[in-house]
N, C-alpha and C. Protein backbone atom coordinates (compact mmCIF):
# COMPACT_ATOMS: atom_id res chain seq x y z
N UNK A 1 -6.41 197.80 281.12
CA UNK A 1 -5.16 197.07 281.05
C UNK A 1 -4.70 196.74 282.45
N UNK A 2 -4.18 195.56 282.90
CA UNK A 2 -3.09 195.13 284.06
C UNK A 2 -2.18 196.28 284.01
N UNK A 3 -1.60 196.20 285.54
CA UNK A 3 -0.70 197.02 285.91
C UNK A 3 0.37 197.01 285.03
N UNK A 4 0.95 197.71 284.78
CA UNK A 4 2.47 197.41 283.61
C UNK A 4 2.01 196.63 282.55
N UNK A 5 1.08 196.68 281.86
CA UNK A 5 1.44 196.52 280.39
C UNK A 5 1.22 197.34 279.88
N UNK A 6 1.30 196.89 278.35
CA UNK A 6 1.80 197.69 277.17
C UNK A 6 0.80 197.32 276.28
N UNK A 7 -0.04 198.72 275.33
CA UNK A 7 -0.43 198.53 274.33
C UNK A 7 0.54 198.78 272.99
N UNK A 8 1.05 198.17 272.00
CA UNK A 8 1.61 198.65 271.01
C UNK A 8 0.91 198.87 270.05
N UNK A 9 1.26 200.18 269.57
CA UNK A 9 0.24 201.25 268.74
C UNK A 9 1.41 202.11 267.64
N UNK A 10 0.62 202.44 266.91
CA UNK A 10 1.11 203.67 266.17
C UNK A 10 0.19 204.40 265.83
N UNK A 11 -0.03 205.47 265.94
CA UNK A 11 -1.15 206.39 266.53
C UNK A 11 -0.31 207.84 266.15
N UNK A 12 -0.76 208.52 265.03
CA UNK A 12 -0.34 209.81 265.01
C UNK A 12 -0.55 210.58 266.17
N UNK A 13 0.23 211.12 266.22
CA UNK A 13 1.06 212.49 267.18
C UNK A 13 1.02 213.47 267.47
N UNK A 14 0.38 214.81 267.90
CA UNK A 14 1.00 215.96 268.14
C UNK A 14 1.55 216.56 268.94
N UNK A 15 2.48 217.28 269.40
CA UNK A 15 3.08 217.30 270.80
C UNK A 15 3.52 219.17 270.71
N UNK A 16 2.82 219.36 271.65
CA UNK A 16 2.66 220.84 272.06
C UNK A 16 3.60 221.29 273.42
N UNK A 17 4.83 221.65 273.23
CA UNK A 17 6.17 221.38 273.82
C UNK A 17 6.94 223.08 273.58
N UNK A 18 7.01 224.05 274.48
CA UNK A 18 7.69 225.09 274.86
C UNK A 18 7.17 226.32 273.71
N UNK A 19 5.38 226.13 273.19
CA UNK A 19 5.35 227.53 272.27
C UNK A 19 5.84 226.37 270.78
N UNK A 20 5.55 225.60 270.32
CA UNK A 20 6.09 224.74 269.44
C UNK A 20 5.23 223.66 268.78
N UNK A 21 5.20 223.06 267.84
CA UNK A 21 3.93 222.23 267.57
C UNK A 21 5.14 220.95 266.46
N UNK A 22 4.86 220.10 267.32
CA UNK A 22 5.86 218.74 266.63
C UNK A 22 5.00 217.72 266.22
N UNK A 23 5.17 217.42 265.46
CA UNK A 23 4.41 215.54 264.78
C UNK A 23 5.58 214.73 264.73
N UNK A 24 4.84 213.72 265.02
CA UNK A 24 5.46 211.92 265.85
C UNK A 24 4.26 211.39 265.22
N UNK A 25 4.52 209.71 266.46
CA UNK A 25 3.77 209.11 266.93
C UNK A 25 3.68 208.30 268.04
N UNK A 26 2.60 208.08 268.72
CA UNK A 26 2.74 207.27 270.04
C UNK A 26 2.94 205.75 269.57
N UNK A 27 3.99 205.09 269.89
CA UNK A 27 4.37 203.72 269.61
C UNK A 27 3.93 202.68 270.64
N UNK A 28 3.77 203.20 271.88
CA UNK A 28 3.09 202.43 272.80
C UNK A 28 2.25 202.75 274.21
N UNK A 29 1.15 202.33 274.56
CA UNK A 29 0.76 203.56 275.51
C UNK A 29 0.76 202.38 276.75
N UNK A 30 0.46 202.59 277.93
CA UNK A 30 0.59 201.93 279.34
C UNK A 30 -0.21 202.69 279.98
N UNK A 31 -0.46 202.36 281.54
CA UNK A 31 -1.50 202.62 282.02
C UNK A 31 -1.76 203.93 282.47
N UNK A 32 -0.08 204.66 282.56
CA UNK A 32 -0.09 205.94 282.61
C UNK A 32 0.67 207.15 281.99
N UNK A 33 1.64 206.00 280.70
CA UNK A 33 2.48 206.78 280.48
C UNK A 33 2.81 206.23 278.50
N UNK A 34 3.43 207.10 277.78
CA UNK A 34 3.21 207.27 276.62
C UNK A 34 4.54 207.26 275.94
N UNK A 35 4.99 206.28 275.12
CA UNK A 35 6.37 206.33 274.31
C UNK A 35 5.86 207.12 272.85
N UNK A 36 6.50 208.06 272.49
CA UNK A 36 6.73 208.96 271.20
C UNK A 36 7.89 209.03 270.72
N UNK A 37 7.44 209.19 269.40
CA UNK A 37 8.85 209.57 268.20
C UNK A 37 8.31 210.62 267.77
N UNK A 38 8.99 211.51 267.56
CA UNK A 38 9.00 212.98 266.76
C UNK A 38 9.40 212.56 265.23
N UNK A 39 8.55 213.01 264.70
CA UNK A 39 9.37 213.31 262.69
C UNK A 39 10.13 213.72 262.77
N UNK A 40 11.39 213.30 261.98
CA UNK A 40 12.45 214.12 261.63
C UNK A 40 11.79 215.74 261.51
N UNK A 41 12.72 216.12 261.58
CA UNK A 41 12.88 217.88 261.35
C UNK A 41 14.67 218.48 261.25
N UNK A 42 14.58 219.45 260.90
CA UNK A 42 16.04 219.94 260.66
C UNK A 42 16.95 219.91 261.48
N UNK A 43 16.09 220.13 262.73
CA UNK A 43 17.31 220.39 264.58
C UNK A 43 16.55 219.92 265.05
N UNK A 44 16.84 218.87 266.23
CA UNK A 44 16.19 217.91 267.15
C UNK A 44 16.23 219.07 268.29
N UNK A 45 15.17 219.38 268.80
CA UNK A 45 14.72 219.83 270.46
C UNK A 45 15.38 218.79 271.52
N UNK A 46 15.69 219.91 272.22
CA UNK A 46 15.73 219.08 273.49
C UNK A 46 14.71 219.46 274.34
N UNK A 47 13.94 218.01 274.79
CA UNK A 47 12.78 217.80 275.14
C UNK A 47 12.94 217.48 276.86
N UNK A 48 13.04 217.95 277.65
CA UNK A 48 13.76 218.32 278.98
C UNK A 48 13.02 217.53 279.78
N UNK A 49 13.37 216.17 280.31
CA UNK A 49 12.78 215.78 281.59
C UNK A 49 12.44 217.08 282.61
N UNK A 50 11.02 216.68 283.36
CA UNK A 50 10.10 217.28 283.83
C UNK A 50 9.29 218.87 283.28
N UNK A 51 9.16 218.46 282.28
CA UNK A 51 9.05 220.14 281.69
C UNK A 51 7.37 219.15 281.29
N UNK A 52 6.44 220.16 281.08
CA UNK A 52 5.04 220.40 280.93
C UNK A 52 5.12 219.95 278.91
N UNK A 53 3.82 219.11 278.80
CA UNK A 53 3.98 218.83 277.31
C UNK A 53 2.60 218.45 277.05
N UNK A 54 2.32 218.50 276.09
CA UNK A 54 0.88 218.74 275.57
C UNK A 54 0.48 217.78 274.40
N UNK A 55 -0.21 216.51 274.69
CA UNK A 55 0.23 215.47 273.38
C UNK A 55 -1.37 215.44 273.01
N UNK A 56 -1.71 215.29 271.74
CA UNK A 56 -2.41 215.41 271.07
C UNK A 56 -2.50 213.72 269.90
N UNK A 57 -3.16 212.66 270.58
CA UNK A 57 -3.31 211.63 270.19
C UNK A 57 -4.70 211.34 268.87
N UNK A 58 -4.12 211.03 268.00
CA UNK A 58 -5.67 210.49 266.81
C UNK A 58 -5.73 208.98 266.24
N UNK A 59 -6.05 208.30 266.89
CA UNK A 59 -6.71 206.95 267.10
C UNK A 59 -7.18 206.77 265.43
N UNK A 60 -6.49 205.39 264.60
CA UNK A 60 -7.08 205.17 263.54
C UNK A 60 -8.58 205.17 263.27
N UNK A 61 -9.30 204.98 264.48
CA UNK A 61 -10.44 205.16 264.41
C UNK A 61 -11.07 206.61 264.03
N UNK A 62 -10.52 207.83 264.32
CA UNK A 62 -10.75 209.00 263.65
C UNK A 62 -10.67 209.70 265.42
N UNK A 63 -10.83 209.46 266.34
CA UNK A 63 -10.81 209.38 267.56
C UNK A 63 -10.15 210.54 267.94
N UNK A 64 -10.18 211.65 268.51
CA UNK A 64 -8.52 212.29 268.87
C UNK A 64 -8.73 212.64 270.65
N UNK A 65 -8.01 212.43 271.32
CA UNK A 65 -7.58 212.90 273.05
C UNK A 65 -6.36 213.97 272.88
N UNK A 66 -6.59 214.74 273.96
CA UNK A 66 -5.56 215.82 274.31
C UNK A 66 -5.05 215.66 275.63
N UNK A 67 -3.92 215.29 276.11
CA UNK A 67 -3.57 215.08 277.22
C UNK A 67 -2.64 215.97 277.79
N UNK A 68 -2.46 215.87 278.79
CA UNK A 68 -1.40 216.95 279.83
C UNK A 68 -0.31 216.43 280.47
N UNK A 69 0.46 216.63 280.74
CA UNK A 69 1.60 215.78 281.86
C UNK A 69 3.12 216.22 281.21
N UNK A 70 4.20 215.04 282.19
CA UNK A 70 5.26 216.10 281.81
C UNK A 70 5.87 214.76 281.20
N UNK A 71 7.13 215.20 280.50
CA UNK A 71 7.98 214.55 280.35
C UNK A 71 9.46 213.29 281.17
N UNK A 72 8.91 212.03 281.19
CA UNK A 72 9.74 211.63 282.16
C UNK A 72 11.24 211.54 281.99
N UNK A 73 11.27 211.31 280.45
CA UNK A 73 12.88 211.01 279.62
C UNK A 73 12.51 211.37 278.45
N UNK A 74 13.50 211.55 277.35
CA UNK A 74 13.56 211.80 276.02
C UNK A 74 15.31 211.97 275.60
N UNK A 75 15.68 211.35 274.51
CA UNK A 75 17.23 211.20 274.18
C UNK A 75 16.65 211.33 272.89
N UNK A 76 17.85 211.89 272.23
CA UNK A 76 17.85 212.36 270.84
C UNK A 76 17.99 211.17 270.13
N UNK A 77 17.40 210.80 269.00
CA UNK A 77 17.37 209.28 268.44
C UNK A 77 18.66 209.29 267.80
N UNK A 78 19.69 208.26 267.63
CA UNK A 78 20.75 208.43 266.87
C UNK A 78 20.14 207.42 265.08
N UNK A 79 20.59 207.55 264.28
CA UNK A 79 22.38 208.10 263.74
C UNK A 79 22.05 209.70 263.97
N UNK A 80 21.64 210.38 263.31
CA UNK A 80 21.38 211.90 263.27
C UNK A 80 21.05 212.49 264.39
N UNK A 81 20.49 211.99 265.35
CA UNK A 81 19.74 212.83 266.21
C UNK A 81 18.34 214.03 265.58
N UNK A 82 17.88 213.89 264.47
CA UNK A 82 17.03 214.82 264.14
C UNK A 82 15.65 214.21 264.66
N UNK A 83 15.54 213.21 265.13
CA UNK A 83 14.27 213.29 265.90
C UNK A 83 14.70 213.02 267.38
N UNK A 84 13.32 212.89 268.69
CA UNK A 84 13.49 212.71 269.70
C UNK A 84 12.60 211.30 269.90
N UNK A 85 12.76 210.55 271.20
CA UNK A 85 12.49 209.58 271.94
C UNK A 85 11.84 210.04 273.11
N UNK A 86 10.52 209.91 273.69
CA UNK A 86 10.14 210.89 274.61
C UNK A 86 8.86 209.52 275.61
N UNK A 87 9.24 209.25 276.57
CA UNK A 87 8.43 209.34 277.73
C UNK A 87 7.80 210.27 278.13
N UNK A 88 6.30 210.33 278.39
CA UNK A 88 5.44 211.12 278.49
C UNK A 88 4.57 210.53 279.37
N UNK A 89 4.27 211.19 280.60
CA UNK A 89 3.36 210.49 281.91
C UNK A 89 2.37 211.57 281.91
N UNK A 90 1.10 210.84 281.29
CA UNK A 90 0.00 211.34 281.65
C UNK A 90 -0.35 212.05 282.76
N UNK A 91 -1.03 213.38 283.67
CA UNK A 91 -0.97 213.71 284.76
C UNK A 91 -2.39 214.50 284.78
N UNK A 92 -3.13 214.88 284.25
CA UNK A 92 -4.61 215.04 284.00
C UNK A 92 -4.88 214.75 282.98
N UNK A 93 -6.56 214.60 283.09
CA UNK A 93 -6.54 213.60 282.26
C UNK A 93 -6.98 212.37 281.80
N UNK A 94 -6.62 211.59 283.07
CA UNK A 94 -6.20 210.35 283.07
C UNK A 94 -7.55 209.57 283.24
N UNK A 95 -8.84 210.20 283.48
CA UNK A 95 -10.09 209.66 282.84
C UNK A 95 -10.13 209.24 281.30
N UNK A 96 -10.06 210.56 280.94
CA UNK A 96 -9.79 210.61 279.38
C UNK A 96 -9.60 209.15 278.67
N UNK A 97 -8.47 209.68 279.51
CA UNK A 97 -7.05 208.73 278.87
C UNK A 97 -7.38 207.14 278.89
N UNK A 98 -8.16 207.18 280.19
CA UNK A 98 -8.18 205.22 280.73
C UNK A 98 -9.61 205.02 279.28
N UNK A 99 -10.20 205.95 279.07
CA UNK A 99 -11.57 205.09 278.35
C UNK A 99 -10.84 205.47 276.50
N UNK A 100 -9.95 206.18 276.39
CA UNK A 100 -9.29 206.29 275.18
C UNK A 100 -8.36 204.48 275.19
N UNK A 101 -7.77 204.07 276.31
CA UNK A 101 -6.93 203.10 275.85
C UNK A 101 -8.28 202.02 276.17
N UNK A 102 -9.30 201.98 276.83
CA UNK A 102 -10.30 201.18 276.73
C UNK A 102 -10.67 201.33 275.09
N UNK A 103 -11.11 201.73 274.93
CA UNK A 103 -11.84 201.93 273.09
C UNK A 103 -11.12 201.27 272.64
N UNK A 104 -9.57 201.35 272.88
CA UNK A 104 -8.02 201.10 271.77
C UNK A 104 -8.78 199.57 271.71
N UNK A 105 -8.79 199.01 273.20
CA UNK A 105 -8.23 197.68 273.42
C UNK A 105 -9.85 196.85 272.95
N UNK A 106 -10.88 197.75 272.81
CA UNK A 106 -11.90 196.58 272.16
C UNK A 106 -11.95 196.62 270.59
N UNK A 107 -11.11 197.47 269.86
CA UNK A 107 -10.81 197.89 268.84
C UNK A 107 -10.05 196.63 267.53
């Protein structure tokens, strides 16, 4: 991908976040960094800019990557707030990661 763009995806989720195991999905990925939604759940986390997070991506293709890095932003989604909104910057990895959004994009 060019510098600053955007793949738009929906791509199940897992996100491995403080001892915790959440399902989302990645809604759009970029060249280094990852937009997620969390599933509802009962109490929305607060998902703490710069804190360590563990995302666990599975590609309709059957595909799955595990990535590392921290959190850049995340706000509680309104009306409810029971899910989160989460920026996620890849930070090892990022081999992985470049031939995972390669596959995406001949896909």
């Amino acid at each position: 991908m060019s510098p600053l763009s955007k793949k738009i995806v929906s791509i199940q989720a897992e996100l491995d976040y403080d001892s915790a195991l959440f399902t989302g999905r990645a809604g759009s990925l970029s060249d280094d960094s990852i937009f997620l939604e969390t599933s509802p759940t009962d109490s929305s986390v607060d998902f703490k800019p710069g804190s360590l997070l563990e995302v666990r991506l599975k590609a309709p293709t059957g595909q799955t990557i595990n990535l590392n890095g921290k959190i850049v932003w995340s706000y509680k989604t309104p009306p409810h707030c029971l899910t989160n909104s989460i920026v996620f910057k890849v930070s090892d990895s990022k081999d992985k990661y470049d031939n995972f959004l390669q596959r995406l994009r001949n896909d």
